[in-house]
PDB file of N, CA and C in Angstrom:
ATOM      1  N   UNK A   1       0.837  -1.170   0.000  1.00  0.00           N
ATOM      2  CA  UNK A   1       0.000   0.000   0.000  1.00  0.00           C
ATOM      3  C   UNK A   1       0.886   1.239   0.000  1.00  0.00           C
ATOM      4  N   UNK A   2       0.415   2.357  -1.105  1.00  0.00           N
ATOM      5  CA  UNK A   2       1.199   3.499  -0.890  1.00  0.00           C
ATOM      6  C   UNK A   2       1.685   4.719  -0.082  1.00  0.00           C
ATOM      7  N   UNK A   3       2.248   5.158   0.012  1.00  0.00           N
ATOM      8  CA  UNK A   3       2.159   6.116   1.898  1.00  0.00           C
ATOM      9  C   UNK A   3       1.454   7.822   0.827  1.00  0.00           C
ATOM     10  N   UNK A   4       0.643   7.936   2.214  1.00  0.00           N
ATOM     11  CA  UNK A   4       0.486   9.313   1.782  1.00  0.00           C
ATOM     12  C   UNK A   4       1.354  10.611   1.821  1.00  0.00           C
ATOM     13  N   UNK A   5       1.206  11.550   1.073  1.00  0.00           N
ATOM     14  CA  UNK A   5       2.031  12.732   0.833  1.00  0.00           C
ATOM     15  C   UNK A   5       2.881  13.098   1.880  1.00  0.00           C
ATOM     16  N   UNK A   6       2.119  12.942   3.371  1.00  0.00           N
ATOM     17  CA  UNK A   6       2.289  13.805   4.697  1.00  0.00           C
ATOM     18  C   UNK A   6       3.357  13.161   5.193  1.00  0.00           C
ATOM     19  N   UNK A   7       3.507  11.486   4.875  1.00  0.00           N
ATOM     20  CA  UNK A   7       3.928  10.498   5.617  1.00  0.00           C
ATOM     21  C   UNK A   7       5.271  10.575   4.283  1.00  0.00           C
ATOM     22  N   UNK A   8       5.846  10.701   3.269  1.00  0.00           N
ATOM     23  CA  UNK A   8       6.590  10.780   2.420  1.00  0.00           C
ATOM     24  C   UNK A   8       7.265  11.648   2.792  1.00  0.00           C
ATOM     25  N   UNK A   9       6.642  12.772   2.833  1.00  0.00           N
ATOM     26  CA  UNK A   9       7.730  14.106   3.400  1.00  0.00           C
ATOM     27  C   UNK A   9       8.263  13.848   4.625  1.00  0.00           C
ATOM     28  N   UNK A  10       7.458  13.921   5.551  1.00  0.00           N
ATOM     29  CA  UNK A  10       8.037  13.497   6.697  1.00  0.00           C
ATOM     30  C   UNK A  10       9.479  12.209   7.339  1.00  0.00           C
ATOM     31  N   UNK A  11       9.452  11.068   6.320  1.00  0.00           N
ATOM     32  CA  UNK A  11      10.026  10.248   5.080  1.00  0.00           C
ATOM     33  C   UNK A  11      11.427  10.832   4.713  1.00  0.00           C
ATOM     34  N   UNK A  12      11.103  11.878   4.177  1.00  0.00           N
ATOM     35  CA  UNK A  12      12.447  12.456   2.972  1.00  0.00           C
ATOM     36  C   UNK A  12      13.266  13.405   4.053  1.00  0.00           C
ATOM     37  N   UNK A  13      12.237  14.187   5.255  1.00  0.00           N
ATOM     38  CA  UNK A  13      13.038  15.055   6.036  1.00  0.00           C
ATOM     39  C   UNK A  13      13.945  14.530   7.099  1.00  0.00           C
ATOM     40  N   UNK A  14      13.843  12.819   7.471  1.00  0.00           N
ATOM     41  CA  UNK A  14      14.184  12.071   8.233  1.00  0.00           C
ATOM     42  C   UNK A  14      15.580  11.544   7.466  1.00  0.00           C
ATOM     43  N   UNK A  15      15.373  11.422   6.097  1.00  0.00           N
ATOM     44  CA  UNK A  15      16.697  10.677   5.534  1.00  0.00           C
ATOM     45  C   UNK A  15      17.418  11.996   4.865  1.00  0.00           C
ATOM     46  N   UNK A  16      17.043  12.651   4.562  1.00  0.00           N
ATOM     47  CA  UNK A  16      17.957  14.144   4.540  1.00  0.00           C
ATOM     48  C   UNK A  16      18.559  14.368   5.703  1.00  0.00           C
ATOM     49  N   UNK A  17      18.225  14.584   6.978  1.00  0.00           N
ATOM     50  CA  UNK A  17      18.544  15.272   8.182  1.00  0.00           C
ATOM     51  C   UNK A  17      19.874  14.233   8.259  1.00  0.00           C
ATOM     52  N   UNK A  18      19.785  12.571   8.393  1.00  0.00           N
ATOM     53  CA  UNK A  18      20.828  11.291   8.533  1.00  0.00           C
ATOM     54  C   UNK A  18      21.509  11.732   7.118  1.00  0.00           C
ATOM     55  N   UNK A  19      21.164  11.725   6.118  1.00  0.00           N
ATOM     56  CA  UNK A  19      22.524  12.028   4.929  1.00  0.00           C
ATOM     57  C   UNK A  19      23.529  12.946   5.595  1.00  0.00           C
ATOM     58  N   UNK A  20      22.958  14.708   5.841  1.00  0.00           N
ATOM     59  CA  UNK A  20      23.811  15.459   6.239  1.00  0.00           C
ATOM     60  C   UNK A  20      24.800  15.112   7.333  1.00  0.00           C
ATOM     61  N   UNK A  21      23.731  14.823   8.352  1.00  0.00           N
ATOM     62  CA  UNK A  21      24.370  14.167   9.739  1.00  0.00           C
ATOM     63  C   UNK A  21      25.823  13.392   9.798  1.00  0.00           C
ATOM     64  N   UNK A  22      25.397  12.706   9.041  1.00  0.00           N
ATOM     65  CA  UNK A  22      26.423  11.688   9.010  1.00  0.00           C
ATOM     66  C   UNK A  22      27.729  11.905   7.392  1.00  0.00           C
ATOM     67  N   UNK A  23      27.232  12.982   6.698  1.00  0.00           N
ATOM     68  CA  UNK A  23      28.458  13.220   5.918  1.00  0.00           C
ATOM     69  C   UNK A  23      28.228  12.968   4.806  1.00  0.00           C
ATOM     70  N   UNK A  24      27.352  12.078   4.477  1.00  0.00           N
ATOM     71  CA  UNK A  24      27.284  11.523   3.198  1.00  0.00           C
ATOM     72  C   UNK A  24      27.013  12.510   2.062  1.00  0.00           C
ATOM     73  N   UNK A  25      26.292  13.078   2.129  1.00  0.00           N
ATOM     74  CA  UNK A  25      26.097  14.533   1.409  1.00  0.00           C
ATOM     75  C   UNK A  25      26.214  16.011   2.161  1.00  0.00           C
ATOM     76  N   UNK A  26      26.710  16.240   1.266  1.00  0.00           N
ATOM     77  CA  UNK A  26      27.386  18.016   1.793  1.00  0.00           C
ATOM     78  C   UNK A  26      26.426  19.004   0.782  1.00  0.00           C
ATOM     79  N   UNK A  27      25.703  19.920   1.567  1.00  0.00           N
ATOM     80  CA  UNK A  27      24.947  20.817   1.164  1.00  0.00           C
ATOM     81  C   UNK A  27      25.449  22.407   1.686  1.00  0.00           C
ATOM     82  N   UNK A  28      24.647  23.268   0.840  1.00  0.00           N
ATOM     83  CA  UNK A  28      24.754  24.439   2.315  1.00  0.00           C
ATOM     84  C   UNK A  28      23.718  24.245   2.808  1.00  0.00           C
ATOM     85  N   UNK A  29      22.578  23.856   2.353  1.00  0.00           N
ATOM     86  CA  UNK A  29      21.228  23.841   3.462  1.00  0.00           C
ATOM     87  C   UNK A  29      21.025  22.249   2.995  1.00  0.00           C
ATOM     88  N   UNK A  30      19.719  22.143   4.004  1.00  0.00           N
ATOM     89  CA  UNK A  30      18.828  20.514   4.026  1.00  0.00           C
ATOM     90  C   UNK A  30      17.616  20.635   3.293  1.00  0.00           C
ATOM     91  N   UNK A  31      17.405  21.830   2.340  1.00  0.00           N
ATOM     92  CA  UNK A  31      16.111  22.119   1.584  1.00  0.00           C
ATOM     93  C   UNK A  31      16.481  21.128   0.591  1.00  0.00           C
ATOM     94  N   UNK A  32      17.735  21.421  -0.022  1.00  0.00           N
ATOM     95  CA  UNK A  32      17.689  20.845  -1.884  1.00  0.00           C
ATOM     96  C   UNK A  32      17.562  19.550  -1.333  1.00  0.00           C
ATOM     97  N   UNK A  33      18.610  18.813  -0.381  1.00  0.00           N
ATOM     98  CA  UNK A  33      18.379  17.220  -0.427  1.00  0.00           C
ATOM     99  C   UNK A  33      17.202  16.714   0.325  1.00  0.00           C
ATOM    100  N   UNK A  34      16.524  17.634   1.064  1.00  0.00           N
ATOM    101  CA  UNK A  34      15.322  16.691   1.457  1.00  0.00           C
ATOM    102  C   UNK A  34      14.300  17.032   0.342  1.00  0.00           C
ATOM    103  N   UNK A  35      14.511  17.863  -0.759  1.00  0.00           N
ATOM    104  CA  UNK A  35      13.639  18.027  -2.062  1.00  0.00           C
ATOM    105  C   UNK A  35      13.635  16.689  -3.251  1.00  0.00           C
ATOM    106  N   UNK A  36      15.021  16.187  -3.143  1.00  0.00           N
ATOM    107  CA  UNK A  36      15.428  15.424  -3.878  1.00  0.00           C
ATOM    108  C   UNK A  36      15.034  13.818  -3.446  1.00  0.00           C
ATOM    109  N   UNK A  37      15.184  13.899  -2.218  1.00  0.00           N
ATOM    110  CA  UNK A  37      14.543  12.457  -1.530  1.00  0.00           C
ATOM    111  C   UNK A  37      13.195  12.586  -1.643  1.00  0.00           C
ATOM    112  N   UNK A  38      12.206  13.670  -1.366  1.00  0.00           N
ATOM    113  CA  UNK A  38      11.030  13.604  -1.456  1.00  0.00           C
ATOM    114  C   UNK A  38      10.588  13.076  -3.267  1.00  0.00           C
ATOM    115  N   UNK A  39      11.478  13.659  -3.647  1.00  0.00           N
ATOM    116  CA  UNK A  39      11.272  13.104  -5.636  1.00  0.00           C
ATOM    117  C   UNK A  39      10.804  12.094  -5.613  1.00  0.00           C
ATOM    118  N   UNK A  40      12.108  11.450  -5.689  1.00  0.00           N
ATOM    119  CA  UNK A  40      12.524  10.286  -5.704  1.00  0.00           C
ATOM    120  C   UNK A  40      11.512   9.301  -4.868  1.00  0.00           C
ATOM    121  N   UNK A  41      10.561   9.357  -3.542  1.00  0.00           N
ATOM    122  CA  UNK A  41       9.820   8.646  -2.970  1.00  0.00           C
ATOM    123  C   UNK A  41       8.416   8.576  -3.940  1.00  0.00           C
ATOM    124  N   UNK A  42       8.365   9.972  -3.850  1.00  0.00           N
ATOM    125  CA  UNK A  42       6.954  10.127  -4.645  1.00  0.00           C
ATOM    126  C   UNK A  42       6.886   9.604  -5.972  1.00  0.00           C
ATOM    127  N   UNK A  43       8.317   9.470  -6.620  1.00  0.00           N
ATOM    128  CA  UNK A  43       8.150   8.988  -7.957  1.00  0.00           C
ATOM    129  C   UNK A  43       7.693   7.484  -7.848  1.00  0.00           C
ATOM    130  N   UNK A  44       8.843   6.943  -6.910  1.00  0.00           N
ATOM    131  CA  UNK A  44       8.510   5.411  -6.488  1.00  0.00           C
ATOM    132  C   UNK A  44       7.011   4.929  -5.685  1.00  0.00           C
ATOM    133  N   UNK A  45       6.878   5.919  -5.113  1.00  0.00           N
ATOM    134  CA  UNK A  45       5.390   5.271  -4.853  1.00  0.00           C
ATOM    135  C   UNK A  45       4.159   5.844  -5.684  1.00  0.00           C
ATOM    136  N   UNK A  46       4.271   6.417  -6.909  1.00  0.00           N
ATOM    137  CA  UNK A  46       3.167   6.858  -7.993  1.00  0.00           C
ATOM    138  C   UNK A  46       3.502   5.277  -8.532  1.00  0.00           C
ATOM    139  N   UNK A  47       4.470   5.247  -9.144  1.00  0.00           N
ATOM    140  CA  UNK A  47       4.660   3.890  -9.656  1.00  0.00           C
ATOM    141  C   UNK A  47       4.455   2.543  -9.378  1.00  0.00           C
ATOM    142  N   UNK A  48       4.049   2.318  -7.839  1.00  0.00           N
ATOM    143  CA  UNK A  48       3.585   1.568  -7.406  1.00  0.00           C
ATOM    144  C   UNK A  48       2.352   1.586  -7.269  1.00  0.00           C
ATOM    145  N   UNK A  49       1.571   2.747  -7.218  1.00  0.00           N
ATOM    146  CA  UNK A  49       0.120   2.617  -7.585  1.00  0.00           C
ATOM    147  C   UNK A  49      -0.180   2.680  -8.994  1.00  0.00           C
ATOM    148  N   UNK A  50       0.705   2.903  -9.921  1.00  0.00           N
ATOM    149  CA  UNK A  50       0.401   2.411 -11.320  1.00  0.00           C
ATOM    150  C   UNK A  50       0.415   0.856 -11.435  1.00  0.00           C
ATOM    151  N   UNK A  51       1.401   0.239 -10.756  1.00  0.00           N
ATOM    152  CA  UNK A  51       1.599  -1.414 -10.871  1.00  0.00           C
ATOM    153  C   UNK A  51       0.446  -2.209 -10.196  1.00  0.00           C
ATOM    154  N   UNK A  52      -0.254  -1.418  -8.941  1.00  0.00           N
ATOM    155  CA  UNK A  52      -1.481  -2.096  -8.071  1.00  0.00           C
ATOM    156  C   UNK A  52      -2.614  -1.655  -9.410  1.00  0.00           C
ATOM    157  N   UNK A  53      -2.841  -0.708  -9.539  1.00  0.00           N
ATOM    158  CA  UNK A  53      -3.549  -0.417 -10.439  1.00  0.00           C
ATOM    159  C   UNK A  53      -3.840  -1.367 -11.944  1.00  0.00           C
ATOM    160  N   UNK A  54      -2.773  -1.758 -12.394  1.00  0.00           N
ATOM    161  CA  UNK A  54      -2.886  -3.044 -13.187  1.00  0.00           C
ATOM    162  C   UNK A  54      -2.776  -4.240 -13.127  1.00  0.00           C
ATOM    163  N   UNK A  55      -2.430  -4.800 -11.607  1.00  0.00           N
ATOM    164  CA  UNK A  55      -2.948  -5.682 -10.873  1.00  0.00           C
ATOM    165  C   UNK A  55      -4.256  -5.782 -11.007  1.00  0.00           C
ATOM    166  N   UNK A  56      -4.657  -4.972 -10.383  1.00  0.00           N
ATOM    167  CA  UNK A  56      -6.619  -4.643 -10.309  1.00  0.00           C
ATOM    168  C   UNK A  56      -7.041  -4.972 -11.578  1.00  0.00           C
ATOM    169  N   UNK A  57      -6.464  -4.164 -12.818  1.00  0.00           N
ATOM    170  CA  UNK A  57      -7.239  -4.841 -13.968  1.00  0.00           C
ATOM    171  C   UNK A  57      -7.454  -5.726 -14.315  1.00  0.00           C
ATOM    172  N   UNK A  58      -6.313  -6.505 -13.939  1.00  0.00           N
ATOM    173  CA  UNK A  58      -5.695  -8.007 -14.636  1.00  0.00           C
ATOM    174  C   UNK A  58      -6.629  -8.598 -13.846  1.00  0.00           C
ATOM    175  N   UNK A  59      -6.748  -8.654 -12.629  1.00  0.00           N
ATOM    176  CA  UNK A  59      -7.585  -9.904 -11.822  1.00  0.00           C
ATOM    177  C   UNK A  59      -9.314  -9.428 -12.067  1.00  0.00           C
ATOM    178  N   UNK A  60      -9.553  -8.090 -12.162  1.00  0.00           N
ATOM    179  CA  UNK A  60     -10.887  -7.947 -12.977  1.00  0.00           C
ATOM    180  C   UNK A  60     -11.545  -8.672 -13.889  1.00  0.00           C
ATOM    181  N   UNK A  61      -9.891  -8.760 -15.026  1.00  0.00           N
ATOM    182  CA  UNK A  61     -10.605  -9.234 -16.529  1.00  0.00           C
ATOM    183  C   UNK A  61     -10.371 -10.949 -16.228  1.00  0.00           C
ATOM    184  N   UNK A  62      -9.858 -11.446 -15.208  1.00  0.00           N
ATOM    185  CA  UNK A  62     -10.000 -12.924 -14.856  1.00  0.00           C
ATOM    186  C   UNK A  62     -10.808 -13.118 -13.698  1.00  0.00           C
ATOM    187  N   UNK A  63     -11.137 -12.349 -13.370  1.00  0.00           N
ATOM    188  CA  UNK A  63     -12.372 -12.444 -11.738  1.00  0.00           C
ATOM    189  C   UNK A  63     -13.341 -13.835 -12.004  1.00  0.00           C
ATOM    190  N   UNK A  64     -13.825 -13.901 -13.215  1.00  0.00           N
ATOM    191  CA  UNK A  64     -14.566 -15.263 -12.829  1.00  0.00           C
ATOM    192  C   UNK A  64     -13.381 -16.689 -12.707  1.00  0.00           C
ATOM    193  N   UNK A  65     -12.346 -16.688 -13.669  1.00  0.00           N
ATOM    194  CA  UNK A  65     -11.746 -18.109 -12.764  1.00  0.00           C
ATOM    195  C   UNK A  65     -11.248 -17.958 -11.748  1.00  0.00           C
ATOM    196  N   UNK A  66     -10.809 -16.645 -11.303  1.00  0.00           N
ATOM    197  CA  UNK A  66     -10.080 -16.872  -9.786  1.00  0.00           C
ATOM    198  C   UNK A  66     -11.133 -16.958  -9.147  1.00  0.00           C
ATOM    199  N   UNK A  67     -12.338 -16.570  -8.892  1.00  0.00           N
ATOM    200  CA  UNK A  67     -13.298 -16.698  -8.156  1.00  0.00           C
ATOM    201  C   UNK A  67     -14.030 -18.076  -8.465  1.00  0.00           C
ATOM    202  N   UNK A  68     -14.277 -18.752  -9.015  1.00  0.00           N
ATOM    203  CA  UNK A  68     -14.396 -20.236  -9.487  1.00  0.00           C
ATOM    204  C   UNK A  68     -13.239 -21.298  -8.963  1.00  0.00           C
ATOM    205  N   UNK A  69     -12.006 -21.071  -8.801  1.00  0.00           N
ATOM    206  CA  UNK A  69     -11.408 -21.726  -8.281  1.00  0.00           C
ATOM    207  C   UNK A  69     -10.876 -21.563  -6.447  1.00  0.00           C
ATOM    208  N   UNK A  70     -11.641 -20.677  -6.218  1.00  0.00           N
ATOM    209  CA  UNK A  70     -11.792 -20.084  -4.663  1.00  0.00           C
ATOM    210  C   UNK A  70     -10.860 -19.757  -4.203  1.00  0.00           C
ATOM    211  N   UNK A  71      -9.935 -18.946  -4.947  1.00  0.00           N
ATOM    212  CA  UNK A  71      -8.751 -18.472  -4.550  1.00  0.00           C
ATOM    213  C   UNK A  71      -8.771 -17.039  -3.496  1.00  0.00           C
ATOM    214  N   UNK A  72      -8.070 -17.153  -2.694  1.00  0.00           N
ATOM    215  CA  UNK A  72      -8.352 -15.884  -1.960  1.00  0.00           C
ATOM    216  C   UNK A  72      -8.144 -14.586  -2.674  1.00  0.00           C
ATOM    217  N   UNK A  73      -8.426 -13.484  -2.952  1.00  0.00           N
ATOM    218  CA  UNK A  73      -8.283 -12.325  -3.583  1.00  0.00           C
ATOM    219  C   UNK A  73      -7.201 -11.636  -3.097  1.00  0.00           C
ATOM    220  N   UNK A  74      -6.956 -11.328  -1.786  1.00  0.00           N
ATOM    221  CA  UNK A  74      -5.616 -10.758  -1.222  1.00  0.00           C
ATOM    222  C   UNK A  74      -4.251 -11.418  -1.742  1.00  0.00           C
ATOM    223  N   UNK A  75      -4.391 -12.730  -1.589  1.00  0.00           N
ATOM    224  CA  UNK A  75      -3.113 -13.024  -2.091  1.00  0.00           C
ATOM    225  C   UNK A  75      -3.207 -13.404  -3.387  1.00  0.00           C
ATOM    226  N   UNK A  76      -4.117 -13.945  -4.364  1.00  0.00           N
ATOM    227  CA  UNK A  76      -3.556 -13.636  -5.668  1.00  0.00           C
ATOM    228  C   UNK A  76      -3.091 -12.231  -6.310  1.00  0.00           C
ATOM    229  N   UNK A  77      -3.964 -10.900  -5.077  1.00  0.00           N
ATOM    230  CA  UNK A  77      -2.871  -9.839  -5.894  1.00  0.00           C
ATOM    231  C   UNK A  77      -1.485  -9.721  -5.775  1.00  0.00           C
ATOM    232  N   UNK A  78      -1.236  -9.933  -4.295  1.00  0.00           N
ATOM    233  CA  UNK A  78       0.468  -9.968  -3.410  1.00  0.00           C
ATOM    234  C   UNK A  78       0.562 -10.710  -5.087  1.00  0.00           C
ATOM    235  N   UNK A  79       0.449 -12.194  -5.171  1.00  0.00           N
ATOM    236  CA  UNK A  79       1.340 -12.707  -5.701  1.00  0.00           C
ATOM    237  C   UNK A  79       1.055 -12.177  -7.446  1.00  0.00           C
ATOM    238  N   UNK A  80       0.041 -11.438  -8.107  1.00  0.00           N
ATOM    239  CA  UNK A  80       0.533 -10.664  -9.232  1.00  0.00           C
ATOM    240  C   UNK A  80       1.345 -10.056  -9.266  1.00  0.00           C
ATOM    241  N   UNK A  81       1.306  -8.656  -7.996  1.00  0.00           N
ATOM    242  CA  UNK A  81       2.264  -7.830  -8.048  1.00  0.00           C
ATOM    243  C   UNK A  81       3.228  -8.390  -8.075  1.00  0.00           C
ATOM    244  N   UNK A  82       3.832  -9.044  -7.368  1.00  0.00           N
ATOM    245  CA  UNK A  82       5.127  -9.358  -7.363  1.00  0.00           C
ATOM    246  C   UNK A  82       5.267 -10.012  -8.594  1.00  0.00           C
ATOM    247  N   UNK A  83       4.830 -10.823  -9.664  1.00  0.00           N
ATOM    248  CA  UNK A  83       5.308 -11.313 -10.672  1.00  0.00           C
ATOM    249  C   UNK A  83       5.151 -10.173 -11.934  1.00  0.00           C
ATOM    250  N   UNK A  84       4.606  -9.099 -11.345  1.00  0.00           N
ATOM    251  CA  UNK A  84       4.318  -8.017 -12.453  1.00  0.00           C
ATOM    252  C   UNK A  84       5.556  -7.344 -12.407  1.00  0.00           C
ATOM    253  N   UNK A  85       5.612  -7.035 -11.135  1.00  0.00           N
ATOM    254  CA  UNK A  85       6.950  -6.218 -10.467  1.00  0.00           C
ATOM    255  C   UNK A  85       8.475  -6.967 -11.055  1.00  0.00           C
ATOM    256  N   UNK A  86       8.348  -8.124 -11.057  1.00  0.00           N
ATOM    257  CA  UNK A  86       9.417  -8.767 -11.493  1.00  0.00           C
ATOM    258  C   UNK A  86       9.997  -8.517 -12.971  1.00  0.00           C
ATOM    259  N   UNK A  87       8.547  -8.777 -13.467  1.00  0.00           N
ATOM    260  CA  UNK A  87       8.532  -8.619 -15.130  1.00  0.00           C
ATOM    261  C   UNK A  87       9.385  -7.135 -15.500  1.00  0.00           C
ATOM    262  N   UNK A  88       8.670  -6.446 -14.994  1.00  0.00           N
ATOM    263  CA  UNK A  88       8.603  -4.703 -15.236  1.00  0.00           C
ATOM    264  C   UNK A  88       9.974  -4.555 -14.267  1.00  0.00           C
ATOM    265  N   UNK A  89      10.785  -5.260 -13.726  1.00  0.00           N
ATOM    266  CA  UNK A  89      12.043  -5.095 -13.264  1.00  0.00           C
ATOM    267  C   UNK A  89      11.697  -3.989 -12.441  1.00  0.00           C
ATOM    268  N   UNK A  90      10.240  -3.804 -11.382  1.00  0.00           N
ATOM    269  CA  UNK A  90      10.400  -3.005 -10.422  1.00  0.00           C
ATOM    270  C   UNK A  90      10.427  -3.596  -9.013  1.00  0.00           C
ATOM    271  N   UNK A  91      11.895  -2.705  -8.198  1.00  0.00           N
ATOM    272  CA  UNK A  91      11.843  -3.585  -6.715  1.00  0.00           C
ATOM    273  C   UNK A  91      10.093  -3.004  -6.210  1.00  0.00           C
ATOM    274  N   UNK A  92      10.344  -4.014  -5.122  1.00  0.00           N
ATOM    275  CA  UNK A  92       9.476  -4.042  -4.097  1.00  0.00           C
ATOM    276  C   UNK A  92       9.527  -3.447  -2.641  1.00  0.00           C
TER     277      UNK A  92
END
């Protein structure tokens, strides 16, 4: 499930604050790199509701055999996504 906006930022200002902290990136301020982590999250989790999102279709346009063969619905999506995710070479 995807995190909301509030919970992303909050997210990006936590691993900005540890980059600087600890050296790994040198800024003059913590605006640009906690801008850049926030990107980068939000990009990755739009993209993951594009991949649930065609999950959903896929088991839509097969809903009567998975539902004919009494498969639970929760986990045949887990286990689309993840073989979609695989395909489409996106981590998890």
């Amino acid at each position: 499930m995807a995190a909301p906006d509030a919970r992303l930022a909050a997210c990006a200002a936590f691993v900005a604050r540890r980059l600087l902290d600890s050296g790994l990136v040198k800024a003059g301020s913590g605006a640009p790199v906690r801008k850049a982590v926030e990107t980068v999250l939000l990009f990755d989790r739009d993209r993951e509701r594009q991949l649930e999102a065609e999950v959903e279709k896929l088991l839509r346009a097969h809903g009567a055999a998975t539902l004919g063969a009494g498969v639970d619905y929760a986990e045949m999506f887990r286990k689309a996504k993840r073989l979609l995710a695989e395909k489409k070479r996106i981590p998890l």
